[in-house]
Protein backbone atom coordinates (compact mmCIF):
# COMPACT_ATOMS: atom_id res chain seq x y z
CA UNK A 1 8.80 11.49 -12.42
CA UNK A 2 8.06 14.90 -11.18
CA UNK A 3 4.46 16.02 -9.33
CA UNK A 4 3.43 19.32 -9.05
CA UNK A 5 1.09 20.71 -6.31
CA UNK A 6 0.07 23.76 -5.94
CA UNK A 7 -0.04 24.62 -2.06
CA UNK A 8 -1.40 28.42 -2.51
CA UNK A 9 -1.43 31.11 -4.76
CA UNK A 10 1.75 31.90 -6.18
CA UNK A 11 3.36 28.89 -4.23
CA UNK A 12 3.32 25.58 -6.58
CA UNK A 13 5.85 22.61 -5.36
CA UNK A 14 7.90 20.27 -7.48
CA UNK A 15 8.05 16.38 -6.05
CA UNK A 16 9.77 13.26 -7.01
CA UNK A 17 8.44 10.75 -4.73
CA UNK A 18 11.52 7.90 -3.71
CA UNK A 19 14.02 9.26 -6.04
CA UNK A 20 15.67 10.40 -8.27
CA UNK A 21 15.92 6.75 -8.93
CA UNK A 22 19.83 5.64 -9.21
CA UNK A 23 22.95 7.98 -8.76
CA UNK A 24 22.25 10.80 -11.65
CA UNK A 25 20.88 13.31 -9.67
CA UNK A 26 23.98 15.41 -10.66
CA UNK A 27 22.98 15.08 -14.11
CA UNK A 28 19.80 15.68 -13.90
CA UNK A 29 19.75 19.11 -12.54
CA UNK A 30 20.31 21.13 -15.53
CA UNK A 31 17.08 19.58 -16.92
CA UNK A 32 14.90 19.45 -13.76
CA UNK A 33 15.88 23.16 -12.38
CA UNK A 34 14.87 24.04 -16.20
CA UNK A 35 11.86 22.29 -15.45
CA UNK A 36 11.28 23.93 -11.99
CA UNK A 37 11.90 27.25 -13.20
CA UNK A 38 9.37 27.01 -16.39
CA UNK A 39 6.66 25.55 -14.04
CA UNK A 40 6.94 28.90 -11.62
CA UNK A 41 8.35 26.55 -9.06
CA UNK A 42 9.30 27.92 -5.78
CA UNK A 43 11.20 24.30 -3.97
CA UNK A 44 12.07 20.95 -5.95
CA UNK A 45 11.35 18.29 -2.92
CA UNK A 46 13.04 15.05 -3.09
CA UNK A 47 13.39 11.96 -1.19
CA UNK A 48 15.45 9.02 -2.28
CA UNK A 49 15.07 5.34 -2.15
CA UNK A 50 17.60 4.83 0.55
CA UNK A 51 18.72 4.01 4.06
CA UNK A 52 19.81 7.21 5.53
CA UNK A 53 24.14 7.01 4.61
CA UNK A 54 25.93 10.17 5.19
CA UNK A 55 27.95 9.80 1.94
CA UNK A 56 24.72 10.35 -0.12
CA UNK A 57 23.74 13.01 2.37
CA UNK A 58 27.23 14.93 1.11
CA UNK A 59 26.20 14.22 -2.65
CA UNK A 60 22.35 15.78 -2.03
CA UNK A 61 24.30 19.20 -0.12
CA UNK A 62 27.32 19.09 -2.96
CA UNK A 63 23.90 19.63 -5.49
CA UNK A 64 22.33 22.28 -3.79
CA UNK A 65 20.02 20.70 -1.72
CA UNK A 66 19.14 21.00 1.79
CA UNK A 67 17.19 18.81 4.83
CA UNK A 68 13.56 19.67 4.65
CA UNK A 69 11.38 20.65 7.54
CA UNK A 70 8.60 18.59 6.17
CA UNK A 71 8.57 14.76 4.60
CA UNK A 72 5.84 13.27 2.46
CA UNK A 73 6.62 10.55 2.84
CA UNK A 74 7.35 8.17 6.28
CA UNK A 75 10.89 9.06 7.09
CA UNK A 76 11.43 5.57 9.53
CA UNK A 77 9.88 2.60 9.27
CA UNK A 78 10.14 -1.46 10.60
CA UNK A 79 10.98 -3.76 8.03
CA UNK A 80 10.71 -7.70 8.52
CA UNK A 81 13.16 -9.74 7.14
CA UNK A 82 11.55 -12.86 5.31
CA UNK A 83 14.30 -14.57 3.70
CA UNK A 84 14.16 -17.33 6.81
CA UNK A 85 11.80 -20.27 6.63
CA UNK A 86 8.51 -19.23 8.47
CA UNK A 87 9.26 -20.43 11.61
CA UNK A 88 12.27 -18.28 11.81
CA UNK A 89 10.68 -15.45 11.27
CA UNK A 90 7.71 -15.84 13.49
CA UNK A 91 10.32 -16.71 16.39
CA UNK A 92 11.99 -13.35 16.03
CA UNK A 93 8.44 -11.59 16.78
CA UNK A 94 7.36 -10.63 20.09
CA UNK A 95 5.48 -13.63 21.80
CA UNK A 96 2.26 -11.23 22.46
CA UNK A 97 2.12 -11.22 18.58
CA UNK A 98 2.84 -14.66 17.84
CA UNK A 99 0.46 -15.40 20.84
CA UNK A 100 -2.35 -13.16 18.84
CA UNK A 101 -1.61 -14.36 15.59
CA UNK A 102 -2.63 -17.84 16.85
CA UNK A 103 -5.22 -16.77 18.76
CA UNK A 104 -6.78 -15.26 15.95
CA UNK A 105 -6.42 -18.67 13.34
CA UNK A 106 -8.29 -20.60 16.84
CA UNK A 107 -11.22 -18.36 16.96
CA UNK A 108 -11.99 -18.80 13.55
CA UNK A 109 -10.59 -15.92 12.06
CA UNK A 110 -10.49 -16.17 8.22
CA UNK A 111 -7.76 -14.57 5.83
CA UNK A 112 -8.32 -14.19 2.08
CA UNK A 113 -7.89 -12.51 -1.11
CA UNK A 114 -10.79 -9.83 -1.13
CA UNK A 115 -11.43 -7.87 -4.76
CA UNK A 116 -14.31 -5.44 -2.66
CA UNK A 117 -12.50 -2.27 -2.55
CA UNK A 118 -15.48 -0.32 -2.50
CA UNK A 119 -16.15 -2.51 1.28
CA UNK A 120 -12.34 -1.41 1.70
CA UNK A 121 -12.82 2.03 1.33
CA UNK A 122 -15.78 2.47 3.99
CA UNK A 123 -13.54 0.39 5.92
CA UNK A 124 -10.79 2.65 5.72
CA UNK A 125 -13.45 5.79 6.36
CA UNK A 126 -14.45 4.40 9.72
CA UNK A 127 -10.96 3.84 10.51
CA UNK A 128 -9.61 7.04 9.99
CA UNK A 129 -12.39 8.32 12.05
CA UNK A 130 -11.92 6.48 14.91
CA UNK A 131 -8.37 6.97 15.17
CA UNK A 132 -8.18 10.15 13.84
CA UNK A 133 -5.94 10.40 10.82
CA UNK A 134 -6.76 10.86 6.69
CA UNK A 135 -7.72 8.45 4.62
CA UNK A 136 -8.14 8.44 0.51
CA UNK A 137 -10.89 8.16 -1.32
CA UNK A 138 -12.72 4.83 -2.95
CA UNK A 139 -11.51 5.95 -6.54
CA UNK A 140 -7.56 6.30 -5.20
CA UNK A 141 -7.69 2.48 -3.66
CA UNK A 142 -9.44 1.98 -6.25
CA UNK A 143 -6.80 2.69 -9.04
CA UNK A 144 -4.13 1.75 -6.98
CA UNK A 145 -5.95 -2.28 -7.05
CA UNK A 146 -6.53 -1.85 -11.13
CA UNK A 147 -3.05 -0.59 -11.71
CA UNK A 148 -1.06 -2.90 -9.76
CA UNK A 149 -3.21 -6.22 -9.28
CA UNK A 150 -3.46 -7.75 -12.74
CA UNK A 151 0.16 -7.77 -12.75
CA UNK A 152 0.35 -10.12 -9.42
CA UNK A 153 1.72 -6.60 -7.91
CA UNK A 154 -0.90 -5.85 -5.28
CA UNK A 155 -3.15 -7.91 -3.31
CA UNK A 156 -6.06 -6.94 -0.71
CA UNK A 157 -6.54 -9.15 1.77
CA UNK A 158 -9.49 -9.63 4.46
CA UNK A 159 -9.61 -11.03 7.55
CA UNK A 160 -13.23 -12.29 8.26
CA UNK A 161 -15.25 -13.93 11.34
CA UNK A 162 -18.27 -16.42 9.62
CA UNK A 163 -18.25 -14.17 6.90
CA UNK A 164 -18.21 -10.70 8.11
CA UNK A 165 -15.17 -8.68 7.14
CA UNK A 166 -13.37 -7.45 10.35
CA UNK A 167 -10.49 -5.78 8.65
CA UNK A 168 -8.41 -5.29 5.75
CA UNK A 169 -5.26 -4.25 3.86
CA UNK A 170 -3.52 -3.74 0.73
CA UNK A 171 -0.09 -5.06 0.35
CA UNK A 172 2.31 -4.48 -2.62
CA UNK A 173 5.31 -6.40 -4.31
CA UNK A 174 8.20 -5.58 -6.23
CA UNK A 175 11.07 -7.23 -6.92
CA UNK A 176 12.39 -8.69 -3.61
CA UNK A 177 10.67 -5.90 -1.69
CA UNK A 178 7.10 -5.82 -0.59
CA UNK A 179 5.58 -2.63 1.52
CA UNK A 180 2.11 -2.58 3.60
CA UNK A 181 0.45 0.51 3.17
CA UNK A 182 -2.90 0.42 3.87
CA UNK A 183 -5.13 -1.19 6.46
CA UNK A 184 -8.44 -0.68 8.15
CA UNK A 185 -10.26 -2.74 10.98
CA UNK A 186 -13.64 -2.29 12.54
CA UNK A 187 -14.74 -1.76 15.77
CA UNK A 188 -16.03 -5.11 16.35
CA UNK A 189 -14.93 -8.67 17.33
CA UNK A 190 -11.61 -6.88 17.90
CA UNK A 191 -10.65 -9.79 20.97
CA UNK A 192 -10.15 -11.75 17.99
CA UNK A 193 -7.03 -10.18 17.15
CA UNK A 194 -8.03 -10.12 13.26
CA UNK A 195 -5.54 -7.39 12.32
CA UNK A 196 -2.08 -9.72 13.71
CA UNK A 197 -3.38 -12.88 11.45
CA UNK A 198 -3.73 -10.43 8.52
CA UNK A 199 -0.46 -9.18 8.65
CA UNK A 200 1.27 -12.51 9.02
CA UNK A 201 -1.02 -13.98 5.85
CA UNK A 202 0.04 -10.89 4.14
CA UNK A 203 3.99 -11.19 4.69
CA UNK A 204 3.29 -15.09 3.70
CA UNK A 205 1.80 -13.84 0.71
CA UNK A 206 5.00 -11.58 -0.06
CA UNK A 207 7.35 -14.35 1.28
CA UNK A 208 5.77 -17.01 -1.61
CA UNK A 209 6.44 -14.51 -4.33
CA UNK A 210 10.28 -14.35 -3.37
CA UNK A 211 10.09 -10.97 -1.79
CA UNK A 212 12.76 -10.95 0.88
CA UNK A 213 11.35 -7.61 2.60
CA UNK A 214 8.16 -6.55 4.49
CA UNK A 215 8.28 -3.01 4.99
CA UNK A 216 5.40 -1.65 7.72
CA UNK A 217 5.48 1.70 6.65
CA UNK A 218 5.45 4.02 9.02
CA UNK A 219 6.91 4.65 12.66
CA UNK A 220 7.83 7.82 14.25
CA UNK A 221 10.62 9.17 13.38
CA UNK A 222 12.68 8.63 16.62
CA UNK A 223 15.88 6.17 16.98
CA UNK A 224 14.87 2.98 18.43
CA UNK A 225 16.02 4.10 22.12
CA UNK A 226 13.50 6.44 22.83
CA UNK A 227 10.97 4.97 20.82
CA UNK A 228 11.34 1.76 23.11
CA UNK A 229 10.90 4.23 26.18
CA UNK A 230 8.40 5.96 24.95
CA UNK A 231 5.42 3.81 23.33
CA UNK A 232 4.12 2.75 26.33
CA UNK A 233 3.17 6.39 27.11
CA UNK A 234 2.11 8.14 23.83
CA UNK A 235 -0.31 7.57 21.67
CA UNK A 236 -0.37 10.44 19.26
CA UNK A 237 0.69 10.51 15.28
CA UNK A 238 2.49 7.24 14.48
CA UNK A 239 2.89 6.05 18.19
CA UNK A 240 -0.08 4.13 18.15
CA UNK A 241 0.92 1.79 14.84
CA UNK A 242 4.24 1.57 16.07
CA UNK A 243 3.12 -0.13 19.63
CA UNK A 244 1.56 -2.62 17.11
CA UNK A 245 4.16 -2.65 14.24
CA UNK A 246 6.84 -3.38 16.75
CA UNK A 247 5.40 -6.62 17.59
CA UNK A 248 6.74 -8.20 14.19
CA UNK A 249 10.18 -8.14 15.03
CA UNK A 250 11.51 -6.15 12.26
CA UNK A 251 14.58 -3.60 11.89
CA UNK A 252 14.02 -0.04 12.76
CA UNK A 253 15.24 1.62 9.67
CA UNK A 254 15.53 5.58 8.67
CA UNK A 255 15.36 7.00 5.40
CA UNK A 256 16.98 9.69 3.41
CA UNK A 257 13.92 12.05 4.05
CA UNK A 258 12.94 14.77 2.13
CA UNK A 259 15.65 17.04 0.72
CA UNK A 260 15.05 21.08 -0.64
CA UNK A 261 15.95 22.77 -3.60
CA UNK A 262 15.27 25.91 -3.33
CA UNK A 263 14.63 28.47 -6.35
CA UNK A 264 12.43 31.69 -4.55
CA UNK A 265 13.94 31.79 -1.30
CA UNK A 266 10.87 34.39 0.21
CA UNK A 267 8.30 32.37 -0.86
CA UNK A 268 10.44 28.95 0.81
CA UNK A 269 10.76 30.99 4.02
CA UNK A 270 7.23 31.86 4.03
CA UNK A 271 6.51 27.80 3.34
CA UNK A 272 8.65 27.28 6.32
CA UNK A 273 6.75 29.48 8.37
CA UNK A 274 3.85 28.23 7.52
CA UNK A 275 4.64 24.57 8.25
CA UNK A 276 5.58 25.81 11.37
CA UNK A 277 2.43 27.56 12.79
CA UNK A 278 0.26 24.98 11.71
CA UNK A 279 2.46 22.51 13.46
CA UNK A 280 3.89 20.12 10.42
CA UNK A 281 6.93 20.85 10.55
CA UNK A 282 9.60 18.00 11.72
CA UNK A 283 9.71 17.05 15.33
């Protein structure tokens, strides 16, 4: 599957989001750079489904492509491990978490199946707000629910005091993986720790449907070093979720990233440029 987007005038972008899937790519260049070249394209950006290995990285420059300056998607994220019995894995969390996670189930905090996306979405509106990042819009959760949910793929969970939703996420299965990728919490009752009994009810959830995986999604992209040095003193882009996401006692894994193939090489220096005043480029 290829995306097109076009950034500006004259500058439209080809993306296939977590692939090519398998280990065609070769192959498949004749067809997409016909493709690419058709569509006016001036950079084919791709990032596979993999662990960062530096054999693959030598197949990805052996076809032409290059590191990008920018990802679209989250180039590291924590992933929890969920093939132990319960206990297991809760033991391997930090004991703040585990701590909160009970503390949570005593004050009579709630988790359950929730089918109110349009409650989500305002949910996820006030969260992006207060912590200052984008968030979609009611139709996108929306289709994501109706796509995935009648197939037991998806579920949306909320975590509610006496009724009154407190926060929220959307979780997703696939095989023996499962990835969390969004989540929104109010301002209130937030002593109660709903969001740590949500996420634990939500890798339960993945963990009875024989996923093996529970991908967070989304940590900055720094080996786990400095980000251990570090999260106690930042709290800008991902630092925040990661002083959070750390908590579950998962693996700090990188990514492939996002690789470049490049077909108007003014235009993809002028896209480089511009990535780099308005400050998206990679850190």
């Amino acid at each position: 599957m290829v995306l097109l987007r076009q950034l500006a005038p004259g500058f439209k972008l080809a993306y296939i989001p977590r692939g090519p899937v398998g280990s065609d790519l070769p192959h498949l260049l004749s067809s997409l750079d016909t493709f690419c070249v058709e569509q006016s394209v001036f950079v084919l950006k791709v990032e596979p489904d993999a662990r960062w290995n530096t054999e693959l990285a030598l197949k990805l420059e052996t076809a032409g492509l290059q590191p990008s300056p920018q990802s679209v998607q989250p180039t590291r994220t924590i992933v929890v491990d969920l093939r132990p019995d319960e206990g297991e894995i809760l033991s391997r969390m930090k004991q703040k978490t585990r701590y909160n996670i009970r503390l949570a189930a005593r004050k009579g905090i709630s988790v359950h199946p929730w089918s109110d996306v349009d409650k989500f979405a305002i949910m996820m509106d006030e969260t992006a707000a207060r912590d200052e990042f984008g968030a979609h819009s009611k139709s996108y959760y929306q289709t994501a629910y109706d796509l995935f949910h009648p197939d037991g793929l998806c579920e949306l969970f909320v975590a509610d005091f006496t009724g009154d939703p407190l926060a929220a996420l959307m979780v997703f299965a696939r095989g023996a993986r499962s990835w969390y990728f969004y989540g929104a919490s109010r301002a209130v009752h937030r002593e109660m720790m709903p969001t740590y009994l949500l996420q634990w009810e939500a890798m339960r959830w993945a963990k009875a449907r024989g996923c093996e995986s529970y991908d967070l999604w989304g940590i900055p992209d720094h080996d786990e070093g400095e980000l251990e040095r570090e999260f106690q003193n930042r709290s800008d882009g991902l630092w925040g979720v990661y002083r959070f996401k750390r908590g579950f006692g998962g693996e700090v894994v990188r990514s492939m990233g996002a690789w470049d193939r490049i077909y108007k090489p003014l235009h993809y220096r002028a896209y480089r440029l511009g990535l780099h005043l308005l400050g998206r480029g990679v850190e």
